[in-house]
N, C-alpha and C. Protein backbone atom coordinates (compact mmCIF):
# COMPACT_ATOMS: atom_id res chain seq x y z
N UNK A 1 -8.49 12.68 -28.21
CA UNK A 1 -7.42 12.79 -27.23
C UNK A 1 -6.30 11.84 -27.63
N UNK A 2 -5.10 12.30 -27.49
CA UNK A 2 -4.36 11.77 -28.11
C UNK A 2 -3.90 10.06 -26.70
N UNK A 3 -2.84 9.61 -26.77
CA UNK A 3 -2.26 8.23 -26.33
C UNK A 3 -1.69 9.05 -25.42
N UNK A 4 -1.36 8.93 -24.26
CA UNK A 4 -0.47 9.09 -23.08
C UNK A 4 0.33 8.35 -22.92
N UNK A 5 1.63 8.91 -23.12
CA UNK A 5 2.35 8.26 -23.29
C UNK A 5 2.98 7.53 -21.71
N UNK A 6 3.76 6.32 -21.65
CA UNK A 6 3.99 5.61 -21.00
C UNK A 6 4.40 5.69 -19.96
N UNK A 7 5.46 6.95 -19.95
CA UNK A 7 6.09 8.48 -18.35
C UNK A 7 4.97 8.81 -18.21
N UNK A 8 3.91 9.40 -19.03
CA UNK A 8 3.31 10.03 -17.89
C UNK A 8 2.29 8.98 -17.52
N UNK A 9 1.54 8.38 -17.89
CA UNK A 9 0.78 7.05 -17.69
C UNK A 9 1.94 6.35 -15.84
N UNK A 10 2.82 6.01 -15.48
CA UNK A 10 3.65 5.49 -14.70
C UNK A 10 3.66 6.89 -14.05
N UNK A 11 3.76 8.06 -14.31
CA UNK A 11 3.77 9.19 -13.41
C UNK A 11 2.75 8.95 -12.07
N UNK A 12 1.55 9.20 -13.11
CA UNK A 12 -0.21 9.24 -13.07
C UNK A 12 -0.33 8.47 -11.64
N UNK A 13 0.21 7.02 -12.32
CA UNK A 13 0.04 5.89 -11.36
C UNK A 13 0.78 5.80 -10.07
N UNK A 14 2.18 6.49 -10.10
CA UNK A 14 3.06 6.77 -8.87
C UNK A 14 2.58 7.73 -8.02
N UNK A 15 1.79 9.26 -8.20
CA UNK A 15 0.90 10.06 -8.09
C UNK A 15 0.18 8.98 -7.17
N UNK A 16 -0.83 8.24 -7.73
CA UNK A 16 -2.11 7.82 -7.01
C UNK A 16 -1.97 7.09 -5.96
N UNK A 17 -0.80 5.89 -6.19
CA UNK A 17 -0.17 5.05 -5.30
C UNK A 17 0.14 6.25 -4.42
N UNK A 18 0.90 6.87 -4.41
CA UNK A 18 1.44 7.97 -3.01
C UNK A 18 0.19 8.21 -2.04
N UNK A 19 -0.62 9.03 -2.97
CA UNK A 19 -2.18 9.32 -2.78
C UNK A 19 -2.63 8.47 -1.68
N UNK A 20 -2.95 7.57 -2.22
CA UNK A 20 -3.34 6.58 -1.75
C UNK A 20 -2.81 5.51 -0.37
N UNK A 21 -1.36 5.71 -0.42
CA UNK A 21 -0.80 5.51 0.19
C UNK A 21 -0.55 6.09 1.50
N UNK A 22 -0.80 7.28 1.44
CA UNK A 22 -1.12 8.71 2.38
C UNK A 22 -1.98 8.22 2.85
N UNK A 23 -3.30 7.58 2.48
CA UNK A 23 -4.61 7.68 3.04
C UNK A 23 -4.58 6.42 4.31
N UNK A 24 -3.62 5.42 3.38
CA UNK A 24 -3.21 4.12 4.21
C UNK A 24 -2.56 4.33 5.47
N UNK A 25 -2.02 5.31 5.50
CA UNK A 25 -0.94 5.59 6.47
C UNK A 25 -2.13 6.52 7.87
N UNK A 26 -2.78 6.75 6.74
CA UNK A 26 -3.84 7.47 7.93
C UNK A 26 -4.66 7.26 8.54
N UNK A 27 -5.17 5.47 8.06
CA UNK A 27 -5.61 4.47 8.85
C UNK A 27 -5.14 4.05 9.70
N UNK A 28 -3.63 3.37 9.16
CA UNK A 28 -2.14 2.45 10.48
C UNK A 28 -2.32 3.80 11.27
N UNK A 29 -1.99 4.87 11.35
CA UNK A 29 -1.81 5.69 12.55
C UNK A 29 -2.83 5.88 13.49
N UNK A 30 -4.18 6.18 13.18
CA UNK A 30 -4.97 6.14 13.92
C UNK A 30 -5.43 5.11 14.79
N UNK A 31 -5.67 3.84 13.60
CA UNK A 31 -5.60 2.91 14.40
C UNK A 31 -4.44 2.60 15.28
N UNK A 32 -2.97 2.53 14.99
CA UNK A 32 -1.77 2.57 15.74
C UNK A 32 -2.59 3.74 16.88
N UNK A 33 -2.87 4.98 17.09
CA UNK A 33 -2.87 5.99 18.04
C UNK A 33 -4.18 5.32 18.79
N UNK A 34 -5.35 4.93 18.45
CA UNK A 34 -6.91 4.39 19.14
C UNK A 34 -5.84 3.08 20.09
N UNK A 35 -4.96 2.24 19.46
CA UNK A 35 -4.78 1.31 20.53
C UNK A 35 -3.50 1.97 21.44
N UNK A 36 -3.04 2.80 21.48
CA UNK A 36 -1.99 2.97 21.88
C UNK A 36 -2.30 3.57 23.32
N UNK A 37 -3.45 4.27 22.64
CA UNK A 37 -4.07 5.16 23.94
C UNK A 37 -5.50 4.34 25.06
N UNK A 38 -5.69 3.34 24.34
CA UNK A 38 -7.00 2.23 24.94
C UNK A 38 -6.48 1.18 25.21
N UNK A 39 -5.15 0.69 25.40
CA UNK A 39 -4.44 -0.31 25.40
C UNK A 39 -3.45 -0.48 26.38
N UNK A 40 -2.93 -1.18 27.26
CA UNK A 40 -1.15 -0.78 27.44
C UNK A 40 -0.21 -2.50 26.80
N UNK A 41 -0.56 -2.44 25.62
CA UNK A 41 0.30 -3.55 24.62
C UNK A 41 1.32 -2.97 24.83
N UNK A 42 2.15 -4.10 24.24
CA UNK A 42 3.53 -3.55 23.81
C UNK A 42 3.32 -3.07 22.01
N UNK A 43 4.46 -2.89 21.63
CA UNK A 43 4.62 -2.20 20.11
C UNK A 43 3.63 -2.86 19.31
N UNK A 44 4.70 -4.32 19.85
CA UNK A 44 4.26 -5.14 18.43
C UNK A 44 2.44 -5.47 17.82
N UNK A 45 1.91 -6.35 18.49
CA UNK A 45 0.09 -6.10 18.47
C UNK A 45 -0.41 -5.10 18.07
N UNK A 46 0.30 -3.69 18.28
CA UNK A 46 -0.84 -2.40 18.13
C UNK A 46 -0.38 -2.19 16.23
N UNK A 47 0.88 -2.63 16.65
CA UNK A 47 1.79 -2.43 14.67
C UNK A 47 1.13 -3.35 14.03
N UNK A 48 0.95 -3.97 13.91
CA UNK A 48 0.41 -5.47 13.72
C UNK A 48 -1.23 -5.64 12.69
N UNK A 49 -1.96 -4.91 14.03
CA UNK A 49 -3.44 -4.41 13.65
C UNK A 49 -3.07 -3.45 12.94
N UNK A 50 -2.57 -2.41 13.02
CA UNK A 50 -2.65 -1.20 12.37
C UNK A 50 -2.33 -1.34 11.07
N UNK A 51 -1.45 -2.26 11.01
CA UNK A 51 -0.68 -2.37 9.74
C UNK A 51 -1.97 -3.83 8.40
N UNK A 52 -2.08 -4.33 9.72
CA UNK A 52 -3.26 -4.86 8.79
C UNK A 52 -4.48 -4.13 8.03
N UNK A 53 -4.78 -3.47 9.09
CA UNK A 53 -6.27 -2.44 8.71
C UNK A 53 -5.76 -1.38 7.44
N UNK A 54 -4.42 -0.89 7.51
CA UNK A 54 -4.28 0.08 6.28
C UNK A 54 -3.47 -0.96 4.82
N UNK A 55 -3.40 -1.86 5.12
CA UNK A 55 -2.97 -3.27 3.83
C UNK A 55 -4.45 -3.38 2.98
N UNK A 56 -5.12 -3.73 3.97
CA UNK A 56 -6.78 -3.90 3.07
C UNK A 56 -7.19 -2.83 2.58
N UNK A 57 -6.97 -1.47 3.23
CA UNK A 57 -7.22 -0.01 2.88
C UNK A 57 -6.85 0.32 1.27
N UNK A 58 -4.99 -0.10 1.54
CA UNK A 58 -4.28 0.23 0.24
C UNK A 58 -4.63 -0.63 -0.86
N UNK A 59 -4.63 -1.73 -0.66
CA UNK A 59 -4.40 -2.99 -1.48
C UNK A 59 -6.35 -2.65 -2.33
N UNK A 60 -7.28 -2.17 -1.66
CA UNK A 60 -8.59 -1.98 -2.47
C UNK A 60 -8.33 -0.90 -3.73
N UNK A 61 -8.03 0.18 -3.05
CA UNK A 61 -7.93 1.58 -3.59
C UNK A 61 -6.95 1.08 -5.21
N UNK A 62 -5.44 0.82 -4.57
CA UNK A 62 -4.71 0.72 -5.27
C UNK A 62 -4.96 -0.61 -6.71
N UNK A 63 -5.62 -1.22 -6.44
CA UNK A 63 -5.99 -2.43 -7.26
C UNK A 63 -7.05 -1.70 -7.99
N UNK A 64 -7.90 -1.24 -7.54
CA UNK A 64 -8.81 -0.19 -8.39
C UNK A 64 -8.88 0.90 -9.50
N UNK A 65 -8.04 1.85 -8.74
CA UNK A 65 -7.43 3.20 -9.41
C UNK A 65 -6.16 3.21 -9.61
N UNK A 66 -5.17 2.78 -9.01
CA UNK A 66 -4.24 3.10 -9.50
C UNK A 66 -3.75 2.22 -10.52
N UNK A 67 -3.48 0.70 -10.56
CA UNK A 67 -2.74 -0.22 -11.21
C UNK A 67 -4.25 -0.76 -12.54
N UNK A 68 -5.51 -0.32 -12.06
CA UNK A 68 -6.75 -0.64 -12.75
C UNK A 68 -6.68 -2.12 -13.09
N UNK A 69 -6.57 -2.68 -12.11
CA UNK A 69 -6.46 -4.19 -12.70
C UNK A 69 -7.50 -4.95 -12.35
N UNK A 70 -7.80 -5.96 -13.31
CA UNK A 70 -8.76 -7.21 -13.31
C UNK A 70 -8.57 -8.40 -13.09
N UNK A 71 -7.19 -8.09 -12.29
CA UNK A 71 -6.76 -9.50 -11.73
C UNK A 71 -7.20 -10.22 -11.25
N UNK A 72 -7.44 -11.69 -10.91
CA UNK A 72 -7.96 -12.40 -9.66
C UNK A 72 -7.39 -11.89 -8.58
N UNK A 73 -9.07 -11.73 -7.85
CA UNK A 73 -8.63 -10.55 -6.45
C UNK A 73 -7.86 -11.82 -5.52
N UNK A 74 -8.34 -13.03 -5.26
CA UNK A 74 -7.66 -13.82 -4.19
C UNK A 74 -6.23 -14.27 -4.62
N UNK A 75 -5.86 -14.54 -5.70
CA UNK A 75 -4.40 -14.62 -6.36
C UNK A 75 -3.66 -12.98 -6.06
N UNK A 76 -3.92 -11.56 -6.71
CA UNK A 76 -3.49 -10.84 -5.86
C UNK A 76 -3.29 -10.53 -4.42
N UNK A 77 -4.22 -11.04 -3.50
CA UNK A 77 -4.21 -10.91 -2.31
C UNK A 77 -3.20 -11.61 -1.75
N UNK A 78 -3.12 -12.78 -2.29
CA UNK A 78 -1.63 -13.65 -1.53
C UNK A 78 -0.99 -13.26 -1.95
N UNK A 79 -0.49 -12.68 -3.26
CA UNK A 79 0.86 -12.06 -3.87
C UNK A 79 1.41 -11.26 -2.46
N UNK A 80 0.18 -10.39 -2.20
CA UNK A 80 0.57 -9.15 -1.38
C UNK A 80 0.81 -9.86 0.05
N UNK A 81 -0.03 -11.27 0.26
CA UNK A 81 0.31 -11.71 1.92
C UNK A 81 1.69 -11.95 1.86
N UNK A 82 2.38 -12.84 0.28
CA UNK A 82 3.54 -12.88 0.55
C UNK A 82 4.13 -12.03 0.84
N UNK A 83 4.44 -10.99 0.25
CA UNK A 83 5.07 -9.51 0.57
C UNK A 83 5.72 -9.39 2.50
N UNK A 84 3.85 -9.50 3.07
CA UNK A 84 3.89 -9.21 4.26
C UNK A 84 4.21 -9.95 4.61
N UNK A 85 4.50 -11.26 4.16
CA UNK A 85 5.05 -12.53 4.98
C UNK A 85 6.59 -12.68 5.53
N UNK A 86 7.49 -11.65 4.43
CA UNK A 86 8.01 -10.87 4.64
C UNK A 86 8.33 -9.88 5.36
N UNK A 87 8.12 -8.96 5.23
CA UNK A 87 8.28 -7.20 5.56
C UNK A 87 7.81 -7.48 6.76
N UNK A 88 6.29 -8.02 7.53
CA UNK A 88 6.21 -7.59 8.56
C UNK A 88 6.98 -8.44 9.81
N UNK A 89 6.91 -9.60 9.57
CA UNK A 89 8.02 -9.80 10.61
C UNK A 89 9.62 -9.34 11.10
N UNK A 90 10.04 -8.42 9.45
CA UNK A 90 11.48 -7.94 9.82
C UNK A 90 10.91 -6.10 10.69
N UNK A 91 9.79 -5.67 9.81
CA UNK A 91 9.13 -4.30 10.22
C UNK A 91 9.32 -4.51 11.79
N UNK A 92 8.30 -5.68 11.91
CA UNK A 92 7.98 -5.76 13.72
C UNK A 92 9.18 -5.90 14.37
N UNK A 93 9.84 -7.02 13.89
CA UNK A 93 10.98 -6.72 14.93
C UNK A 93 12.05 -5.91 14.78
N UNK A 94 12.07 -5.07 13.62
CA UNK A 94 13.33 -3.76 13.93
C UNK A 94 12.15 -2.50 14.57
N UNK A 95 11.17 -2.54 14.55
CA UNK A 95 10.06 -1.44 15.36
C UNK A 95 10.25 -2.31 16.53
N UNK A 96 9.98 -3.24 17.24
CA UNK A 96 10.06 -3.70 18.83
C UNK A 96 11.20 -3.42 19.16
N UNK A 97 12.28 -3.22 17.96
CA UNK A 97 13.92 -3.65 19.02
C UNK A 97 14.48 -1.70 19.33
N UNK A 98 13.80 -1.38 17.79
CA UNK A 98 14.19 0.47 18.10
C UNK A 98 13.01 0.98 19.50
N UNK A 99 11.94 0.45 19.14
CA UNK A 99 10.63 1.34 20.75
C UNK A 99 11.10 0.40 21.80
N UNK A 100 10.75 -1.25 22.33
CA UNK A 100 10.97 -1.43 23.09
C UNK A 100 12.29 -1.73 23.61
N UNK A 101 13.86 -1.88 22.89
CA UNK A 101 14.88 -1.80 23.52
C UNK A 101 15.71 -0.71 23.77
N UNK A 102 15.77 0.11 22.23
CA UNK A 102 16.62 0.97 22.86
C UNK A 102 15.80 2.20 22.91
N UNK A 103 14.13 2.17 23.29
CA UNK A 103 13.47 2.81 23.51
C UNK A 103 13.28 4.56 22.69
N UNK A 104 13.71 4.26 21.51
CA UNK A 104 12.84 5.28 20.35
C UNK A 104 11.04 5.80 20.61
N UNK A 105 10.77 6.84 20.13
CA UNK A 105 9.38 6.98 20.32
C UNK A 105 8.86 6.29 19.28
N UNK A 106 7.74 5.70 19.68
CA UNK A 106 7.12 4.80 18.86
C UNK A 106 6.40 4.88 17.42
N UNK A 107 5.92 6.23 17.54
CA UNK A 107 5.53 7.27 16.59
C UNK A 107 6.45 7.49 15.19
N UNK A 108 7.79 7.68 16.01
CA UNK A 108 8.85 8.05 14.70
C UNK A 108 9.53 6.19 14.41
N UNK A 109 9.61 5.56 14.72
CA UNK A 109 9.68 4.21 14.80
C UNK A 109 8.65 3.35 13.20
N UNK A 110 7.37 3.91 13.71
CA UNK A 110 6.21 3.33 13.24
C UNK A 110 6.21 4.30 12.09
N UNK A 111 6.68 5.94 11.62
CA UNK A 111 6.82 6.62 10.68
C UNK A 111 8.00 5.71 9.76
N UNK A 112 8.75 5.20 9.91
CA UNK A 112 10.08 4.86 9.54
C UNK A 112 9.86 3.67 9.17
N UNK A 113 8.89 2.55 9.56
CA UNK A 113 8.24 1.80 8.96
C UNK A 113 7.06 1.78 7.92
N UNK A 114 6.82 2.88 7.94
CA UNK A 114 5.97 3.00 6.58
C UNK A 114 6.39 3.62 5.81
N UNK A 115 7.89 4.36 5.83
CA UNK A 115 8.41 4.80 4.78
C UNK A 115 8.70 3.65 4.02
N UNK A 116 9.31 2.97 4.55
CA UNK A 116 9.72 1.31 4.35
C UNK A 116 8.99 0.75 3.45
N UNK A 117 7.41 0.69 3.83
CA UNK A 117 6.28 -0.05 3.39
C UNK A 117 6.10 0.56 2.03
N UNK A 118 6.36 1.87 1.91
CA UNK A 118 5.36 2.51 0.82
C UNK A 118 6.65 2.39 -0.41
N UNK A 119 7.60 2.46 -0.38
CA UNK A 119 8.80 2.35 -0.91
C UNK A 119 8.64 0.45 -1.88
N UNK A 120 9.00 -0.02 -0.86
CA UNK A 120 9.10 -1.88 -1.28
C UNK A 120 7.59 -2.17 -1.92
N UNK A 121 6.49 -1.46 -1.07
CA UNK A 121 5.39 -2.10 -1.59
C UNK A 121 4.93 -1.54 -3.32
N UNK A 122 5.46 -0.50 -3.27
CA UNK A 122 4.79 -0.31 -4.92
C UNK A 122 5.84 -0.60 -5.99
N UNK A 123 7.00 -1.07 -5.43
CA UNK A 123 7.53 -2.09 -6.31
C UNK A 123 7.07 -3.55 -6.12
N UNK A 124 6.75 -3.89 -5.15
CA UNK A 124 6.29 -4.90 -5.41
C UNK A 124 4.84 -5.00 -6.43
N UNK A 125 4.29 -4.17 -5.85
CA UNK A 125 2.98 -4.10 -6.59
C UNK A 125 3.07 -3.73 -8.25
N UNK A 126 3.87 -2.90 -8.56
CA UNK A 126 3.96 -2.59 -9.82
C UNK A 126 4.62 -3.77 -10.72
N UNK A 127 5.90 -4.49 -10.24
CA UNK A 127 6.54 -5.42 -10.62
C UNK A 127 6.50 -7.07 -10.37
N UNK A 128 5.27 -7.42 -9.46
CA UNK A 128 4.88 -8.65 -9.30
C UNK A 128 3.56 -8.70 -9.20
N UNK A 129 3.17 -8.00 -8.82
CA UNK A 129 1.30 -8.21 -8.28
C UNK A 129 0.60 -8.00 -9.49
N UNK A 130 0.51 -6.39 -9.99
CA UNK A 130 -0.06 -6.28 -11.23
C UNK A 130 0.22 -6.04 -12.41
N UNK A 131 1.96 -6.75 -12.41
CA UNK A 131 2.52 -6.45 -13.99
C UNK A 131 1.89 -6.75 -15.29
N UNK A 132 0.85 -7.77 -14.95
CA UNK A 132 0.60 -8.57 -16.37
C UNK A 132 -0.92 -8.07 -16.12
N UNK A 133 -1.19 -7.41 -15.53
CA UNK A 133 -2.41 -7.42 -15.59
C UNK A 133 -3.08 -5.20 -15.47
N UNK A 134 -2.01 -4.56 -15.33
CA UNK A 134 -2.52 -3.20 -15.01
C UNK A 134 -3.41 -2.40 -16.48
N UNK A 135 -4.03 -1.86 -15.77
CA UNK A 135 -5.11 -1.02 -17.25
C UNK A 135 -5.50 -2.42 -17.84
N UNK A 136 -6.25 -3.01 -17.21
CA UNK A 136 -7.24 -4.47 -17.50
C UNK A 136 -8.86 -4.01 -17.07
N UNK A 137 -9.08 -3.42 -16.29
CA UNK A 137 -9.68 -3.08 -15.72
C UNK A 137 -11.19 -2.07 -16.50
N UNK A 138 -12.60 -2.43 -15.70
CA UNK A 138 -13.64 -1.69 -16.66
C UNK A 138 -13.12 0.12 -16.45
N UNK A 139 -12.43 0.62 -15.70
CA UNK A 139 -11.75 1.83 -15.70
C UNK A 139 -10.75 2.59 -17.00
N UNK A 140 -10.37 1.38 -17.34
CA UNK A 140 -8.97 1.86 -18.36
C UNK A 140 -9.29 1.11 -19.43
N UNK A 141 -10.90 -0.09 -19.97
CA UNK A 141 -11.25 0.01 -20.77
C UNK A 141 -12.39 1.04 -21.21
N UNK A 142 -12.56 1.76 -20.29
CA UNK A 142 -13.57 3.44 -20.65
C UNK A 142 -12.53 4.33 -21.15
N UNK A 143 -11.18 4.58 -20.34
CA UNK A 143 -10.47 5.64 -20.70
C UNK A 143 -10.16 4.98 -22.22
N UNK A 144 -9.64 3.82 -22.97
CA UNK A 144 -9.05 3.75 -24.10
C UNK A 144 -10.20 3.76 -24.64
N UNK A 145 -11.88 3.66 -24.77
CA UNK A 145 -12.37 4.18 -25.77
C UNK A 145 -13.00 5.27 -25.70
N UNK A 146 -12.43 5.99 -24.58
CA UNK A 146 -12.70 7.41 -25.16
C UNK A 146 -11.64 8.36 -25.58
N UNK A 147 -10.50 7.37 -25.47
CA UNK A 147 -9.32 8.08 -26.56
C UNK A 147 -10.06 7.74 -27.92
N UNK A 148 -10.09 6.55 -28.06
CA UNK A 148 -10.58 6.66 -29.68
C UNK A 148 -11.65 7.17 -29.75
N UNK A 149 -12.96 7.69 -29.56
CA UNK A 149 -13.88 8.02 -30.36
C UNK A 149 -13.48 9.70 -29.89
N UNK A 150 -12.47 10.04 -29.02
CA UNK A 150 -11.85 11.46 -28.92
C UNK A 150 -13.05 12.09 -27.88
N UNK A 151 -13.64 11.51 -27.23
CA UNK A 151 -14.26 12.01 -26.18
C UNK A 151 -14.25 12.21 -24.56
């Protein structure tokens, strides 16, 4: 089998991240929808959890399969808290100020924040978290020797 080249290799990986990212989103919502409906919080707390529970979701998957890295998992993990150390306090409060002030549905609010998320986060991820370290991994040292022995 021949080398894959570097487009489609970054295709592959944008592919899985989405993938994957989909799946994340289908955690934050549910969980976002289980408290929304068992709860009477305001925005922020239910965004909060939700958004935590699909971070650990993405951040496994994606460290795995998509970026295949052998990074130190607790050095990646803060990379990514920084991120959120970030994003979610500006997320939460432009989601509290669009649902609870000028009263947006919370749903399309909380959609509009994970467009957000999935956008910034796999640049972040691609360009700080696992730049030095992607296809490190016992995954993408199987795929390169079974390019060479062509199997």
């Amino acid at each position: 089998m021949s080398q894959k080249s570097e487009k489609q290799k970054e295709l592959l990986r944008t592919i899985k991240f989405t993938l994957f990212s989909i799946s994340a989103g289908l955690v934050e919502i549910l969980s976002f929808t289980l408290l929304e409906r068992l709860t009477n919080w305001p925005y922020w707390p239910k965004y909060i959890i939700a958004l935590v529970l699909s971070v650990i979701w993405n951040f496994t998957l994606n460290r795995h399969y998509t970026f295949r890295s052998a990074n130190n998992i607790p050095i990646a993990m803060l990379k990514v808290a920084a991120y959120y150390l970030v994003f979610t306090p500006l997320s939460t409060w432009l989601g509290s100020y669009l649902a609870d002030s000028l009263g947006w549905n919370e749903y399309l609010v909380t959609a509009i924040n994970m467009i957000l998320n999935f956008v910034t986060e796999y640049l972040f991820d691609r360009f700080v978290v696992f730049r030095a370290s992607i296809d490190t991994n016992a995954l993408a040292a199987k795929e390169k020797e079974n390019e060479k022995t062509g199997s």
